[in-house]
N, C-alpha and C. Protein backbone atom coordinates (compact mmCIF):
# COMPACT_ATOMS: atom_id res chain seq x y z
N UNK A 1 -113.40 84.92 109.58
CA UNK A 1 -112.50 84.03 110.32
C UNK A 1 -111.56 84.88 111.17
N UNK A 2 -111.63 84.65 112.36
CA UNK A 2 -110.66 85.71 113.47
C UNK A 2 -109.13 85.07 113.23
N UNK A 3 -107.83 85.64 113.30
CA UNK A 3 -107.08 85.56 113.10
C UNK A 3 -106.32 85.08 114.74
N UNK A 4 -105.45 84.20 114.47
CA UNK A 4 -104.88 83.60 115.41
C UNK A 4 -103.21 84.81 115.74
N UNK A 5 -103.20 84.31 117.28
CA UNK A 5 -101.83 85.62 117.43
C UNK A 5 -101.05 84.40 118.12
N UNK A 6 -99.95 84.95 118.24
CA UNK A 6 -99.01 84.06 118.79
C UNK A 6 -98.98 83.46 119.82
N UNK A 7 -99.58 84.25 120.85
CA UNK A 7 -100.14 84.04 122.23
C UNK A 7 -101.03 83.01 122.50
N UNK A 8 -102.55 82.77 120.72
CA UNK A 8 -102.86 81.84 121.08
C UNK A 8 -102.35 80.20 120.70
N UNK A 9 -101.04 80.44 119.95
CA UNK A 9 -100.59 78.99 119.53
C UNK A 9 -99.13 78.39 121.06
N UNK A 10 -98.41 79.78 121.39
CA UNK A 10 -97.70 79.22 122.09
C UNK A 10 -97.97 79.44 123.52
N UNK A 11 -99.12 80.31 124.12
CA UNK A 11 -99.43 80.50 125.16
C UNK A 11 -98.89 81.69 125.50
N UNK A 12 -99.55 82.29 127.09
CA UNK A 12 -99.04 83.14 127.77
C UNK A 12 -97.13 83.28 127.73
N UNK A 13 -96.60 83.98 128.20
CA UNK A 13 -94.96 84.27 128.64
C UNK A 13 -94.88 83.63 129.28
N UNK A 14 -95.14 83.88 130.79
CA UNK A 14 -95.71 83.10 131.78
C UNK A 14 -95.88 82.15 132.38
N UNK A 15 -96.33 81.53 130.97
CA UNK A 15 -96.55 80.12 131.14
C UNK A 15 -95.35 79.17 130.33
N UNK A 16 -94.48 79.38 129.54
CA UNK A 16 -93.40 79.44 128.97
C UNK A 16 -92.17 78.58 130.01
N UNK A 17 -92.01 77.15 128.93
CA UNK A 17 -91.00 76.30 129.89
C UNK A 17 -89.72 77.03 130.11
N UNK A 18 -88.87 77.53 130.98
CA UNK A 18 -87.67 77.86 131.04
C UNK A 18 -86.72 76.71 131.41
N UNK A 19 -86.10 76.39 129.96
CA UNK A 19 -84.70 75.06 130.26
C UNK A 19 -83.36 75.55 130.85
N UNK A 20 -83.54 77.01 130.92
CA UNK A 20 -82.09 77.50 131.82
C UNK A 20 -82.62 77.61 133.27
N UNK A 21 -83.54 77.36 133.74
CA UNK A 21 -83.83 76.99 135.66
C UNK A 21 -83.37 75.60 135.77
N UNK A 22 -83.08 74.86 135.20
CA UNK A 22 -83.03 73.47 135.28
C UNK A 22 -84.13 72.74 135.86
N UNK A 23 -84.38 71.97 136.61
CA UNK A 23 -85.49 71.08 137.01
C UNK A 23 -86.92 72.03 137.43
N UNK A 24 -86.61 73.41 138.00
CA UNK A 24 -87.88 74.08 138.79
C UNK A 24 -88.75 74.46 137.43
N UNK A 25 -89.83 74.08 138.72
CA UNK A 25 -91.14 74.24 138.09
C UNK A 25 -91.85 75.74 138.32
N UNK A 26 -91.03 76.91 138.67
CA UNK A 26 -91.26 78.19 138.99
C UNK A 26 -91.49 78.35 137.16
N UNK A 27 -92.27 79.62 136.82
CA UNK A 27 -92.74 79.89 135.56
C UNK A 27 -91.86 81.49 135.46
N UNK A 28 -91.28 81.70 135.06
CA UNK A 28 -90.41 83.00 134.68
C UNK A 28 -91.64 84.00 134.79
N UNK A 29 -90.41 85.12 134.95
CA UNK A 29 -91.36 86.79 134.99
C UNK A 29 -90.95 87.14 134.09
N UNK A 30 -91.47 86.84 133.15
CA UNK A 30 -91.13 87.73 131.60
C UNK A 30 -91.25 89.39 131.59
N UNK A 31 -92.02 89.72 132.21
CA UNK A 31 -91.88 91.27 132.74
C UNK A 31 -90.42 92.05 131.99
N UNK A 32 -90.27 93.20 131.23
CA UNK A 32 -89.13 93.60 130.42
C UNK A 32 -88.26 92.55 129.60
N UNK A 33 -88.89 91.54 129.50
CA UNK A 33 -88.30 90.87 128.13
C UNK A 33 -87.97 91.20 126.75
N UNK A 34 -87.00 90.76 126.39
CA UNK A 34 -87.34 91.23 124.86
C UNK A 34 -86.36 89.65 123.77
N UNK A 35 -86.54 89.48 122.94
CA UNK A 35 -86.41 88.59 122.59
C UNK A 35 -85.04 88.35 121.74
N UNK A 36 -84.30 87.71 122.30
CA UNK A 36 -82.80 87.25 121.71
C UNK A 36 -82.12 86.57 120.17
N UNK A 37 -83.25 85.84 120.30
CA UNK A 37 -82.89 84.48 119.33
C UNK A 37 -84.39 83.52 119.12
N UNK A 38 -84.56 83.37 118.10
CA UNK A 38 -85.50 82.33 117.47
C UNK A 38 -85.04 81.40 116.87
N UNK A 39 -85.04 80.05 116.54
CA UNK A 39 -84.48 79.09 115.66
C UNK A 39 -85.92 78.05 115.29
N UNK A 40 -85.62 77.31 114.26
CA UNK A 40 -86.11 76.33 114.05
C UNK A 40 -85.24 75.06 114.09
N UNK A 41 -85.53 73.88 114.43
CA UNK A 41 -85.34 72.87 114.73
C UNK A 41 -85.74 71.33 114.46
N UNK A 42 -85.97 70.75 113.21
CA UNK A 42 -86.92 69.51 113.23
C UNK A 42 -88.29 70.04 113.45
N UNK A 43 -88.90 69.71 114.57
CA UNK A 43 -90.69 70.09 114.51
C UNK A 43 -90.81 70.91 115.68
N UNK A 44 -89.32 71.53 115.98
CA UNK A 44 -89.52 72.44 117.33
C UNK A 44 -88.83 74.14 116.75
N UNK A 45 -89.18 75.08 117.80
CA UNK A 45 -88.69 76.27 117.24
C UNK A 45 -87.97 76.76 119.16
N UNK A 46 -87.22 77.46 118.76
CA UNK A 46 -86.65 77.67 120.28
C UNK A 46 -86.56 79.24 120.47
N UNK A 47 -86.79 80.13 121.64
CA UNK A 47 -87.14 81.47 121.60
C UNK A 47 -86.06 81.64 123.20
N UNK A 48 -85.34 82.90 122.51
CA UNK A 48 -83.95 83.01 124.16
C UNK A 48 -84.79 84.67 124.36
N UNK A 49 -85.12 84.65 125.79
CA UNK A 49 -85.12 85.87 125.64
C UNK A 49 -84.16 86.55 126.58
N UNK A 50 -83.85 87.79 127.16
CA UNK A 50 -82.84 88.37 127.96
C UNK A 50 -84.02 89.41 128.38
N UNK A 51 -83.58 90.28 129.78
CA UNK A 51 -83.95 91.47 130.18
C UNK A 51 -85.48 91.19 131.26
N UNK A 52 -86.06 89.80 131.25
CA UNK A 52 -86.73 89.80 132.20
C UNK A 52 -86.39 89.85 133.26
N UNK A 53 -87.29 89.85 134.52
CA UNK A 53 -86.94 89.98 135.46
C UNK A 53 -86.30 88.52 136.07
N UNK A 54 -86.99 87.47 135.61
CA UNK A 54 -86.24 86.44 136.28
C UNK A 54 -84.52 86.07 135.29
N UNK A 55 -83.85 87.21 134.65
CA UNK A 55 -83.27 86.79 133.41
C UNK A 55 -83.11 86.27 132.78
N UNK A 56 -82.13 85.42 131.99
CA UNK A 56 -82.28 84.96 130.61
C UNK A 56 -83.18 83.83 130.83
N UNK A 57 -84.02 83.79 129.97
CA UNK A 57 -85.04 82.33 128.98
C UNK A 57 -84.55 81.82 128.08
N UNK A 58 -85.13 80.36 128.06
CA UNK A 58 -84.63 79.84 127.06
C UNK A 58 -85.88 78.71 126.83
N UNK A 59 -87.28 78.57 125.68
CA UNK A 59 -88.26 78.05 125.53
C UNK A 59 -88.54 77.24 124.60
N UNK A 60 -88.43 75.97 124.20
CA UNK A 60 -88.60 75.24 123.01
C UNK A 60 -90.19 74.86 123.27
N UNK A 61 -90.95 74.76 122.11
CA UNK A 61 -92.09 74.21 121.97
C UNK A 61 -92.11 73.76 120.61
N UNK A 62 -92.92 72.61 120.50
CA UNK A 62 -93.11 71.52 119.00
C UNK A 62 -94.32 72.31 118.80
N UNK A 63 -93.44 72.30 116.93
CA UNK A 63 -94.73 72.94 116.20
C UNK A 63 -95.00 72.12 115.21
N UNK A 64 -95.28 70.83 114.85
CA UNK A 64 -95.64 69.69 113.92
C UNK A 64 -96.14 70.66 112.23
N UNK A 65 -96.85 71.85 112.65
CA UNK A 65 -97.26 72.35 111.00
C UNK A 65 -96.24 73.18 110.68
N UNK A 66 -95.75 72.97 109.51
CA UNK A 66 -94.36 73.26 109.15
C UNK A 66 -94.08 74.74 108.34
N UNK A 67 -95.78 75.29 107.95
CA UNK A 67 -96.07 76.27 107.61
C UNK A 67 -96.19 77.76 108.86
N UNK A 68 -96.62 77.02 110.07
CA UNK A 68 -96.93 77.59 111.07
C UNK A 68 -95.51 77.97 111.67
N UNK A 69 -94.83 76.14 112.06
CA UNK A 69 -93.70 76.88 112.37
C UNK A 69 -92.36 77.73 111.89
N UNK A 70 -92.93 78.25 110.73
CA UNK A 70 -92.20 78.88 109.68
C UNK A 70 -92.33 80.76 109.82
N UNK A 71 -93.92 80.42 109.95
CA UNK A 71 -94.48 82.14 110.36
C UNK A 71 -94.48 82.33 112.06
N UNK A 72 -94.17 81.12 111.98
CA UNK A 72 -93.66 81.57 114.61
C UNK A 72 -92.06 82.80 114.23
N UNK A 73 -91.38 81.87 113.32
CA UNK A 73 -89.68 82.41 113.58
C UNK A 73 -89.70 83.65 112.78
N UNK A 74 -90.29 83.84 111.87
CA UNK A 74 -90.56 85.19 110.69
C UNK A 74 -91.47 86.37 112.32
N UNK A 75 -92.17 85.94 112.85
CA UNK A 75 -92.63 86.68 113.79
C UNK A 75 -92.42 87.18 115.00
N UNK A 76 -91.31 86.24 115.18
CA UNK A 76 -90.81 86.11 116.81
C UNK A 76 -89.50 87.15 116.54
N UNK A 77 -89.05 88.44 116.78
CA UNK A 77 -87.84 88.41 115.58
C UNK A 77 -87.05 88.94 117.14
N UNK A 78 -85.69 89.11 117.03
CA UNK A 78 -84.69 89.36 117.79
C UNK A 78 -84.71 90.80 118.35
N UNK A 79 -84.94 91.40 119.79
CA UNK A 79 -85.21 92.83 119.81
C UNK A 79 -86.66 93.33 120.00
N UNK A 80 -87.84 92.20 119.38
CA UNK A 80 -88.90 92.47 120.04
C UNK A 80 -89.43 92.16 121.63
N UNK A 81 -90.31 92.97 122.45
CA UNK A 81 -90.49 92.66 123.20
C UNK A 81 -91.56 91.37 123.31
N UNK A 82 -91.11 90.42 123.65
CA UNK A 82 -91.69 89.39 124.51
C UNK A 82 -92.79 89.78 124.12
N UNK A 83 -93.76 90.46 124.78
CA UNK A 83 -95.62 91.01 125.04
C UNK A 83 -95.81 91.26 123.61
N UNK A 84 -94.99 91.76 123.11
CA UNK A 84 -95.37 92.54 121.67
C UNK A 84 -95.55 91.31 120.62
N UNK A 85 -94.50 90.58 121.08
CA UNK A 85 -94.58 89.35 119.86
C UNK A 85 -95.87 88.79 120.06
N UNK A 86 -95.95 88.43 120.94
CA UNK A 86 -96.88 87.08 121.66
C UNK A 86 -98.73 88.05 120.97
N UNK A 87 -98.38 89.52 120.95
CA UNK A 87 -99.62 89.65 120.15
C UNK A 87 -100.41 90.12 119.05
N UNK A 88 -99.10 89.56 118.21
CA UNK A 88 -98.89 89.50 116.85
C UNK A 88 -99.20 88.29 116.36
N UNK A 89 -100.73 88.83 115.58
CA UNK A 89 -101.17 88.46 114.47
C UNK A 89 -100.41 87.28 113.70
N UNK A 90 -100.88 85.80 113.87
CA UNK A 90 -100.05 84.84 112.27
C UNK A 90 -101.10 83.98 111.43
């Protein structure tokens, strides 16, 4: 059984909603990211990052399995880079 990475549950960086652009539909340059803050939330987990090029992020995505979204925030940790998380193994 191949093991799933983070990249394939929450997607590319890239592709990553940013709620601090407000309405634009431009997709951040995660490029030198590294990751701020993780939380959990009800059935959502939220990821801040700082140091990209388009600067600060801010990304919520619903994670309904409660096991999953348990090993996103244990994985996502504060100080990692962005790229690095996203291809890490959960």
């Amino acid at each position: 059984m191949d093991s799933k990475t983070v990249r394939d549950v929450l997607g590319k960086p890239e592709s990553w909603p940013n709620h601090l652009n407000g309405h634009s539909i431009e997709r951040p340059d995660m490029r030198g990211a590294i990751i701020t803050d993780v939380f959990a939330s009800g059935d959502q987990i939220g990821v801040q990052t700082k140091g990209a090029i388009c600067g600060q992020t801010f990304s919520t995505f619903v994670i309904e399995d409660k096991k999953l979204r348990d090993r996103l925030t244990q994985v996502l940790r504060p100080e990692l880079s962005v790229y690095e998380a996203v291809a890490a193994k959960i």
